[in-house]
PDB file of N, CA and C in Angstrom:
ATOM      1  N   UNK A   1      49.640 189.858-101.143  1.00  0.00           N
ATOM      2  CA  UNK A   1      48.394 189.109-101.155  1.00  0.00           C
ATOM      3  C   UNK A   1      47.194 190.049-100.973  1.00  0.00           C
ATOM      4  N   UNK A   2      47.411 190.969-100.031  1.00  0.00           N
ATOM      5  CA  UNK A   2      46.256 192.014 -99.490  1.00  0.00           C
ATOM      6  C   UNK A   2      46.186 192.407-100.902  1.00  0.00           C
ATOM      7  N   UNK A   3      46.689 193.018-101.483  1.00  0.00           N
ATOM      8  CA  UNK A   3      46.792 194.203-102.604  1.00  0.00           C
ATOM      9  C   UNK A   3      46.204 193.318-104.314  1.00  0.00           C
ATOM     10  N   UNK A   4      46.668 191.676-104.331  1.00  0.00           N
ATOM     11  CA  UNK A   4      45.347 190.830-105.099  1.00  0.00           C
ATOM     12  C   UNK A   4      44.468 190.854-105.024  1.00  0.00           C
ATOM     13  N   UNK A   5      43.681 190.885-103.914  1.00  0.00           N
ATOM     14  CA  UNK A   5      42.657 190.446-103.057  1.00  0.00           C
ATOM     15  C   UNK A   5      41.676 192.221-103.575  1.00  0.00           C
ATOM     16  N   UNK A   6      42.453 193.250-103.435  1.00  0.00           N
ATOM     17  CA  UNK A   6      42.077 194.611-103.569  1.00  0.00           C
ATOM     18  C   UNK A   6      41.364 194.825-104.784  1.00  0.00           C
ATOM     19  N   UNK A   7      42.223 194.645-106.146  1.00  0.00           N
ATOM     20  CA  UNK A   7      42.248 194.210-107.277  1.00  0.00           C
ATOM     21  C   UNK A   7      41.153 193.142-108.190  1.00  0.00           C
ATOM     22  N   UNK A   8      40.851 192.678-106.876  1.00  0.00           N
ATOM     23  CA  UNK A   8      39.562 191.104-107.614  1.00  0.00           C
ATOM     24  C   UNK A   8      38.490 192.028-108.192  1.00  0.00           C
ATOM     25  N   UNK A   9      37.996 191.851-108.911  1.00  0.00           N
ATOM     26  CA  UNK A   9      36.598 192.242-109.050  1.00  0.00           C
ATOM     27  C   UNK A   9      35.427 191.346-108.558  1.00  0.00           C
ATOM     28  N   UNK A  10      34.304 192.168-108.005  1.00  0.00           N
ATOM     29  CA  UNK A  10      33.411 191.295-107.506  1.00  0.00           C
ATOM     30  C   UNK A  10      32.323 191.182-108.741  1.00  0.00           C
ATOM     31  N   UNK A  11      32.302 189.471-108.495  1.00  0.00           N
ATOM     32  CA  UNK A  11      31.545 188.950-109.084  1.00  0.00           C
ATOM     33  C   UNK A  11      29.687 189.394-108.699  1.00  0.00           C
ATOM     34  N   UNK A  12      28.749 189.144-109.804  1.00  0.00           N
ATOM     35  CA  UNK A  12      27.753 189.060-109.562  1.00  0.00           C
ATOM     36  C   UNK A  12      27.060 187.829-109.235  1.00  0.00           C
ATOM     37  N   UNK A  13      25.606 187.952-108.262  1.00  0.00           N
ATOM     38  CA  UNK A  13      24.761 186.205-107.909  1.00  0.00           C
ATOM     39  C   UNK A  13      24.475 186.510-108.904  1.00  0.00           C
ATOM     40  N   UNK A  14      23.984 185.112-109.393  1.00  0.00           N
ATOM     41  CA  UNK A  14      22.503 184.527-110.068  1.00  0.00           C
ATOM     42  C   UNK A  14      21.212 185.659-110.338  1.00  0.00           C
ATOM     43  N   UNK A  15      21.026 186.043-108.991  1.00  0.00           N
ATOM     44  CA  UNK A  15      19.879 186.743-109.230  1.00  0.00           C
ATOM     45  C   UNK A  15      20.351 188.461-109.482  1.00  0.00           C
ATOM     46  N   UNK A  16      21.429 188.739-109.082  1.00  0.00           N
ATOM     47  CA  UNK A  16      21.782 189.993-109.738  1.00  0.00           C
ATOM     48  C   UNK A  16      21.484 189.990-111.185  1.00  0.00           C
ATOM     49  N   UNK A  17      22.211 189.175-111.699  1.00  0.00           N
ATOM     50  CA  UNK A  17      22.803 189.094-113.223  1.00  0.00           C
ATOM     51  C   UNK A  17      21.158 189.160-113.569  1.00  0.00           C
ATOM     52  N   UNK A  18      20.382 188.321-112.882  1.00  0.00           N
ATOM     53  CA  UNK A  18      18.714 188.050-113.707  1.00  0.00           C
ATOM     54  C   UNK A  18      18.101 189.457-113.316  1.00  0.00           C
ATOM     55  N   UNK A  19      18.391 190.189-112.809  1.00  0.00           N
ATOM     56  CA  UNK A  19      17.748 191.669-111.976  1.00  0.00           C
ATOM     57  C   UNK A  19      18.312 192.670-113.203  1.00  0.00           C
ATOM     58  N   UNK A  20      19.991 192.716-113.354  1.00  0.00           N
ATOM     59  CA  UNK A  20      20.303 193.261-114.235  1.00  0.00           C
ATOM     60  C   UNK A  20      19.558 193.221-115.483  1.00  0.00           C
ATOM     61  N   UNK A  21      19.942 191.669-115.688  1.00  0.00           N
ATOM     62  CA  UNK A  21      19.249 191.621-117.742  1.00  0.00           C
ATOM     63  C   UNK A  21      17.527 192.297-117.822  1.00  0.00           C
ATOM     64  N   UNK A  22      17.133 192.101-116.580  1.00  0.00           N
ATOM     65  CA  UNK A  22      15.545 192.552-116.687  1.00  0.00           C
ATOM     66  C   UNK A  22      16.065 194.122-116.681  1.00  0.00           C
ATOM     67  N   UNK A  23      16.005 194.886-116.160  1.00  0.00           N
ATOM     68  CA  UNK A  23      16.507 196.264-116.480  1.00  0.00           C
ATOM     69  C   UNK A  23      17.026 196.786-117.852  1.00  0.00           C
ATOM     70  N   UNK A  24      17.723 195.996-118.166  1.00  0.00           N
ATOM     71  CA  UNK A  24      18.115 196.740-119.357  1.00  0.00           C
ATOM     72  C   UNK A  24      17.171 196.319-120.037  1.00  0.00           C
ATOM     73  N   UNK A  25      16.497 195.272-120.765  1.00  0.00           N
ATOM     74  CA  UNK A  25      15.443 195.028-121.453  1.00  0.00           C
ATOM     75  C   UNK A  25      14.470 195.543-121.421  1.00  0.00           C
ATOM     76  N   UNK A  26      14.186 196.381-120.118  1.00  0.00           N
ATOM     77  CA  UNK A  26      12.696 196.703-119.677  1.00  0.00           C
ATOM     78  C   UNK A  26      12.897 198.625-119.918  1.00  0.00           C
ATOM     79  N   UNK A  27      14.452 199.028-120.418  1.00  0.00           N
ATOM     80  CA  UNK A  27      14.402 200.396-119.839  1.00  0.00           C
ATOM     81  C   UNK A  27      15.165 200.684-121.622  1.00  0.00           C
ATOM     82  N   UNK A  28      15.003 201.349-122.071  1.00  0.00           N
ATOM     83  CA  UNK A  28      15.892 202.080-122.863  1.00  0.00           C
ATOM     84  C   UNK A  28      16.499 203.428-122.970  1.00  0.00           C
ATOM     85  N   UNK A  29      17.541 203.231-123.785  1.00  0.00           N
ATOM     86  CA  UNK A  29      18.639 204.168-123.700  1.00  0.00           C
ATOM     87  C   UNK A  29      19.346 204.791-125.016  1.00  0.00           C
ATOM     88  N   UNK A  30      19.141 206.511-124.754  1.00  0.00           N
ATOM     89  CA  UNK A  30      19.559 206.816-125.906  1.00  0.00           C
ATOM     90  C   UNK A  30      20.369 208.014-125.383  1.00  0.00           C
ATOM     91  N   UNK A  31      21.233 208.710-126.292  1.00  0.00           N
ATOM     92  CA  UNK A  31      22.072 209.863-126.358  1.00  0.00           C
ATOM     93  C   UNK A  31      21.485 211.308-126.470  1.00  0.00           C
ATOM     94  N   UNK A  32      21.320 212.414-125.618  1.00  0.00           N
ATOM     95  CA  UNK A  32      20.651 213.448-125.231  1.00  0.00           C
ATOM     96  C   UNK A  32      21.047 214.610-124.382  1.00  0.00           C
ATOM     97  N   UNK A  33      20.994 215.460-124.989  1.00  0.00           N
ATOM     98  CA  UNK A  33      21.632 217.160-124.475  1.00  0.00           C
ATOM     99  C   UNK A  33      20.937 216.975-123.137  1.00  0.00           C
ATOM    100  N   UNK A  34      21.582 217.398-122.278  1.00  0.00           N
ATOM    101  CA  UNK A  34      20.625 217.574-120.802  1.00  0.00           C
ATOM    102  C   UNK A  34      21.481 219.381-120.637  1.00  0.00           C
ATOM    103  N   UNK A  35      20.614 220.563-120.548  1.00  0.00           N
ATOM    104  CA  UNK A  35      20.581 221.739-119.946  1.00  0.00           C
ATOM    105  C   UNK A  35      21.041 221.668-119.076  1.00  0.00           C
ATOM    106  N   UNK A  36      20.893 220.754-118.067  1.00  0.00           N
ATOM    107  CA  UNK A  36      21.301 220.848-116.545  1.00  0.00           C
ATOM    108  C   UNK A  36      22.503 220.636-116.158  1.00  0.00           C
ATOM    109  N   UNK A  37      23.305 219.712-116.951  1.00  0.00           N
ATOM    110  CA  UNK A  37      24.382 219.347-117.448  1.00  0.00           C
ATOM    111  C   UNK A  37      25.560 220.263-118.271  1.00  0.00           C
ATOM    112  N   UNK A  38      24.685 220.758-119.373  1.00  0.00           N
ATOM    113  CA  UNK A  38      25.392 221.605-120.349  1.00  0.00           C
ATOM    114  C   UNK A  38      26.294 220.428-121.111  1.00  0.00           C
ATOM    115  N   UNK A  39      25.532 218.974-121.162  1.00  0.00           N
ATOM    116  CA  UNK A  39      26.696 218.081-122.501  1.00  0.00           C
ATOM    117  C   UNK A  39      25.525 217.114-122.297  1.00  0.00           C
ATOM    118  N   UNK A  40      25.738 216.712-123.525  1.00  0.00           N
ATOM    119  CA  UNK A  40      25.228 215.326-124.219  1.00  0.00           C
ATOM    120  C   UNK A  40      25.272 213.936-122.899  1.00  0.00           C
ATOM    121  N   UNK A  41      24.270 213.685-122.452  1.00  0.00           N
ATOM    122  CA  UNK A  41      24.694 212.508-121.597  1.00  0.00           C
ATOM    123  C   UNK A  41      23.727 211.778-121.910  1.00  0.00           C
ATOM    124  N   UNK A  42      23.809 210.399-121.132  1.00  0.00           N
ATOM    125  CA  UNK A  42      22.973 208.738-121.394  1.00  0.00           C
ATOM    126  C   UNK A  42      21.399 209.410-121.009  1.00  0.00           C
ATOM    127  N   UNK A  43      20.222 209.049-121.758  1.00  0.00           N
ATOM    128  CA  UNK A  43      19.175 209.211-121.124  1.00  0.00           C
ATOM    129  C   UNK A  43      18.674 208.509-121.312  1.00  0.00           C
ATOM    130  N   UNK A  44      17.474 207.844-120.375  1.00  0.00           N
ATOM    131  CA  UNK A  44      16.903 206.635-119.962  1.00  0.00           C
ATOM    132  C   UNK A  44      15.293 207.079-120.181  1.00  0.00           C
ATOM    133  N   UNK A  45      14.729 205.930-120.360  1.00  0.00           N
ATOM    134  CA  UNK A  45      13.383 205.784-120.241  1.00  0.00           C
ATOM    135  C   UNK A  45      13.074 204.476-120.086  1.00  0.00           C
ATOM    136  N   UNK A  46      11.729 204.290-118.836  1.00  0.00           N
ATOM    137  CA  UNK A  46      10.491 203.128-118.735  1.00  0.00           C
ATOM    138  C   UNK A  46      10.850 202.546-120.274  1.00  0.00           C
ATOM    139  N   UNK A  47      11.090 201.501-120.618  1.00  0.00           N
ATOM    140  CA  UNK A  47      10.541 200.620-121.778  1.00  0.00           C
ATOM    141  C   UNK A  47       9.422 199.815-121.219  1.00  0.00           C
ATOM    142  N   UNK A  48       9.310 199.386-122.728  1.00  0.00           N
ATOM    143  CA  UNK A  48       8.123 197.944-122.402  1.00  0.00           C
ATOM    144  C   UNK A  48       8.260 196.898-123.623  1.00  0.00           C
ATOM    145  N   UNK A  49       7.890 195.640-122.881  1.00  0.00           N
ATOM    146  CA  UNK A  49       8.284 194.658-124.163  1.00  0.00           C
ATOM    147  C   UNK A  49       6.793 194.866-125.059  1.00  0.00           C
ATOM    148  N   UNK A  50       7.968 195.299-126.762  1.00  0.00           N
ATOM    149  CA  UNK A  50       6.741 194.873-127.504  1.00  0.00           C
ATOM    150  C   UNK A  50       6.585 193.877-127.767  1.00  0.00           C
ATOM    151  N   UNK A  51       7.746 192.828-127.939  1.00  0.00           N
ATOM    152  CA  UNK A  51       7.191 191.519-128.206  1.00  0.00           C
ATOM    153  C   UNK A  51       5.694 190.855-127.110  1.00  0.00           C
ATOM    154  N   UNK A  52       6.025 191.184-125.909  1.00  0.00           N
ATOM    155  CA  UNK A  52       4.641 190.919-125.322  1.00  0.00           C
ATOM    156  C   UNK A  52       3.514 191.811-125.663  1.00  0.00           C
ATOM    157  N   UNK A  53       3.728 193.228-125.740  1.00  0.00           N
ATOM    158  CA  UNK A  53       2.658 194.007-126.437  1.00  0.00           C
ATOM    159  C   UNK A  53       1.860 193.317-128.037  1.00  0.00           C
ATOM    160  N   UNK A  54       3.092 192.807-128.462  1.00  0.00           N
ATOM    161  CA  UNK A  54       2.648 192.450-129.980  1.00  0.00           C
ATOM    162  C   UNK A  54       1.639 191.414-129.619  1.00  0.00           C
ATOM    163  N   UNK A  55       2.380 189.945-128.763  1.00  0.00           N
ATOM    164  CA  UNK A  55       1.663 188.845-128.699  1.00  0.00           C
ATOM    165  C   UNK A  55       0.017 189.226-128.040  1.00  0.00           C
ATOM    166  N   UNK A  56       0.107 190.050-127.209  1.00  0.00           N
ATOM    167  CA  UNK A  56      -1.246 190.564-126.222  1.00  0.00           C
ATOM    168  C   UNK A  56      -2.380 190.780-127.384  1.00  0.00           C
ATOM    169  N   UNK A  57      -1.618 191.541-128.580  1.00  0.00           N
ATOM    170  CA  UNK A  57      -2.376 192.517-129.584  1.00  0.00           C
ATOM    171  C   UNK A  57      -3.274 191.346-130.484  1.00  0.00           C
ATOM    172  N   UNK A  58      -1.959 190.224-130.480  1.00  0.00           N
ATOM    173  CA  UNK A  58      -2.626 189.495-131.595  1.00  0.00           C
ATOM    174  C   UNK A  58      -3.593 188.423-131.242  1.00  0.00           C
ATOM    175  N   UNK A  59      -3.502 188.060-129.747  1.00  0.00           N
ATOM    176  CA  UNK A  59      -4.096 186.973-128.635  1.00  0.00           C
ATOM    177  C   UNK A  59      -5.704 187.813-128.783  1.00  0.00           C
ATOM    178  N   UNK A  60      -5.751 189.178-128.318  1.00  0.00           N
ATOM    179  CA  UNK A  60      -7.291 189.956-128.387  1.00  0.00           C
ATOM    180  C   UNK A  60      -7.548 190.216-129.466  1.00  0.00           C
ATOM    181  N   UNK A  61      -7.257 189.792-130.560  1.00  0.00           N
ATOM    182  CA  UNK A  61      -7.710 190.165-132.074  1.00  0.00           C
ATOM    183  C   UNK A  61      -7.526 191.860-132.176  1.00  0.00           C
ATOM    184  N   UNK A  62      -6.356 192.899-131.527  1.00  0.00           N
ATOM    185  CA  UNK A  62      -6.613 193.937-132.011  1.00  0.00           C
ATOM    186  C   UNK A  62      -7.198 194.932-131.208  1.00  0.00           C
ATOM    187  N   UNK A  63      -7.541 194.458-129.679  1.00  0.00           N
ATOM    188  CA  UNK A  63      -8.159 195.285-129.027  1.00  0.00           C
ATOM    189  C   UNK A  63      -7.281 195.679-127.896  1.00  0.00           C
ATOM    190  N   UNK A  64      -6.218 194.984-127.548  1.00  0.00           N
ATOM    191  CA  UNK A  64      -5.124 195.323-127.021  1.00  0.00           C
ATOM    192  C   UNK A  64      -4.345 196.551-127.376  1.00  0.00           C
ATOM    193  N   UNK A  65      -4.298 197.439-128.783  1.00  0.00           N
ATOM    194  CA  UNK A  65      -3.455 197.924-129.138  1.00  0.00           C
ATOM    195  C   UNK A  65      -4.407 199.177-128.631  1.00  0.00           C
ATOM    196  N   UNK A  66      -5.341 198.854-128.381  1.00  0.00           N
ATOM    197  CA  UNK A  66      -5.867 200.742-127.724  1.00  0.00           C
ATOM    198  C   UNK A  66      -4.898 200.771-126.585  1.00  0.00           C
ATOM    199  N   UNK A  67      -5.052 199.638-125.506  1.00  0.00           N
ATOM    200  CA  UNK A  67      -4.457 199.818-124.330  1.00  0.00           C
ATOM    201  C   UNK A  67      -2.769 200.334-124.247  1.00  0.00           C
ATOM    202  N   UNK A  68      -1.956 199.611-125.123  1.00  0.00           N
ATOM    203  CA  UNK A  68      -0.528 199.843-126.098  1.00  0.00           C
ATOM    204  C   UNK A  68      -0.435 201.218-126.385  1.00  0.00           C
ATOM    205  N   UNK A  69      -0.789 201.550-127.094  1.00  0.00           N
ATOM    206  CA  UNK A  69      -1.131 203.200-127.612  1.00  0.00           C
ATOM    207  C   UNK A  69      -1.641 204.147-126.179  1.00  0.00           C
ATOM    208  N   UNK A  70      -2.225 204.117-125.253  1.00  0.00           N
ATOM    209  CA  UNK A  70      -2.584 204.742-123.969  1.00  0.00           C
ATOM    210  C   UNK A  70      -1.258 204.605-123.445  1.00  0.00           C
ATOM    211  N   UNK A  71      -1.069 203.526-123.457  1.00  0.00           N
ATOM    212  CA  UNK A  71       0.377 203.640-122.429  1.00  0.00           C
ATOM    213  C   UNK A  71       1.553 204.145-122.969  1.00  0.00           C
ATOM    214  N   UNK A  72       1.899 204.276-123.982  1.00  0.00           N
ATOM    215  CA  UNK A  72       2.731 204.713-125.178  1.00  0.00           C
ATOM    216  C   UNK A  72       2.923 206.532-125.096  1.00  0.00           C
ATOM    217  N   UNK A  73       1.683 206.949-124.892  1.00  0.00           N
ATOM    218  CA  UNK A  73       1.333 207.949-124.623  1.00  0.00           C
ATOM    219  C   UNK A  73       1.503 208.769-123.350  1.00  0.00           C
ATOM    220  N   UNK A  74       1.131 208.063-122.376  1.00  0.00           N
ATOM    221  CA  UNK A  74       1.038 208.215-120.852  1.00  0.00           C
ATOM    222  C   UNK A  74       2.876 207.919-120.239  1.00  0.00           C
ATOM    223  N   UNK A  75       3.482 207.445-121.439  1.00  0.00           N
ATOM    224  CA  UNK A  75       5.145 206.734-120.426  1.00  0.00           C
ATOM    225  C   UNK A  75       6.201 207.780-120.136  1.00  0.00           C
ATOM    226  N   UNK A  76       6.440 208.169-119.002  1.00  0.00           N
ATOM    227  CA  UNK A  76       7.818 209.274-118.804  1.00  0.00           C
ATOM    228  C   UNK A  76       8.518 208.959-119.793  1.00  0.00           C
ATOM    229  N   UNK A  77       8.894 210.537-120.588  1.00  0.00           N
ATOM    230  CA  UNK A  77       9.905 210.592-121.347  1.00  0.00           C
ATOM    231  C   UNK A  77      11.371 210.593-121.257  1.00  0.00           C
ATOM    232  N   UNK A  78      12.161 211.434-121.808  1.00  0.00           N
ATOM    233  CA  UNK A  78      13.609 210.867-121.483  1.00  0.00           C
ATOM    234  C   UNK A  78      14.318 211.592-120.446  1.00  0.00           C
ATOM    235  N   UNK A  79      14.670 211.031-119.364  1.00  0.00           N
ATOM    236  CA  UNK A  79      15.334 211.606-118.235  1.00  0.00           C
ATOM    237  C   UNK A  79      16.887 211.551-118.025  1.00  0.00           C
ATOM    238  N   UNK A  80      17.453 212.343-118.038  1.00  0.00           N
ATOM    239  CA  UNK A  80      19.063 212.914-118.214  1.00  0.00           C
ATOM    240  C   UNK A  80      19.751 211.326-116.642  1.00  0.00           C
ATOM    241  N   UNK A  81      20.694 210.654-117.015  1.00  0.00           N
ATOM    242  CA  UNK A  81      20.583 209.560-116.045  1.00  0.00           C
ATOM    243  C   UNK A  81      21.534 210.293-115.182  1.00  0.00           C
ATOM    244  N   UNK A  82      22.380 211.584-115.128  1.00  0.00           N
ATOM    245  CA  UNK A  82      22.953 212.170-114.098  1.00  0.00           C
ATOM    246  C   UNK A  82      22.522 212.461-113.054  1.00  0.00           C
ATOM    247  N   UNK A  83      21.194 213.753-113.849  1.00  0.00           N
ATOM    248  CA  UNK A  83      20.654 214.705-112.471  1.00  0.00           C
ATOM    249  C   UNK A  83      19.057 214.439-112.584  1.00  0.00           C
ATOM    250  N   UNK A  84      18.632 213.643-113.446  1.00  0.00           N
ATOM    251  CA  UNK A  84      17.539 212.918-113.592  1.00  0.00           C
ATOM    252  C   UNK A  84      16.338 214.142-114.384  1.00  0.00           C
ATOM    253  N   UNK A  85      17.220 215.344-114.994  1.00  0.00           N
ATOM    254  CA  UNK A  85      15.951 215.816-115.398  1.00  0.00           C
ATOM    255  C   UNK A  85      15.365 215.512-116.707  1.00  0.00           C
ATOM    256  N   UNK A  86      14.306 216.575-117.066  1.00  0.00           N
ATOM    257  CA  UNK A  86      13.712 216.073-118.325  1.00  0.00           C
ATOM    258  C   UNK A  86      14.610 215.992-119.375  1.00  0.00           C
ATOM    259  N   UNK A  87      14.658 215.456-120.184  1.00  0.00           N
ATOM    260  CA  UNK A  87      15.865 215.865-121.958  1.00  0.00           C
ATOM    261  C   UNK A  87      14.419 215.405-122.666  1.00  0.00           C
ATOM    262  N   UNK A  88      15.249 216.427-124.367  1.00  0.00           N
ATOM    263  CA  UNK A  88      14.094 216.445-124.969  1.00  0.00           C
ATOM    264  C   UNK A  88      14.324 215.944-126.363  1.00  0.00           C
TER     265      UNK A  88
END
């Protein structure tokens, strides 16, 4: 019985699962040499929704997309998700 019990996997709450899906939506992920590493590993970056960027853009007639483009510009690039350094 002990050794079932060992074996369970734990489930996630409600609000995990809603914590999770926001993360991945909000962050993206691509494939990237990390130096620090010496191999190809997961690297992460800040996302942002464009669908809300888009709707913002089209709500201000167009004046939104300066702000879009600043931040686009300004967002940490891709960070190695091991040892957290830069990848390029």
């Amino acid at each position: 019985m002990e050794n079932k019990m060992a074996h369970q996997e734990e489930r996630l709450g409600p609000g995990e699962v809603v914590q999770r899906i926001l993360q991945i939506v909000s962050q993206q992920e691509t494939t990237k040499f990390c130096p620090q590493c010496a191999k190809h590993v997961r690297a992460v970056r800040p996302g942002t929704s464009r669908l809300r960027q888009l709707g913002l853009t089209l709500i201000t007639l167009g004046i939104w997309s300066i702000v879009w483009i600043i931040d686009a510009i300004r967002r940490p690039g891709w960070r190695c998700s091991n040892c957290d350094t830069r990848v390029g």
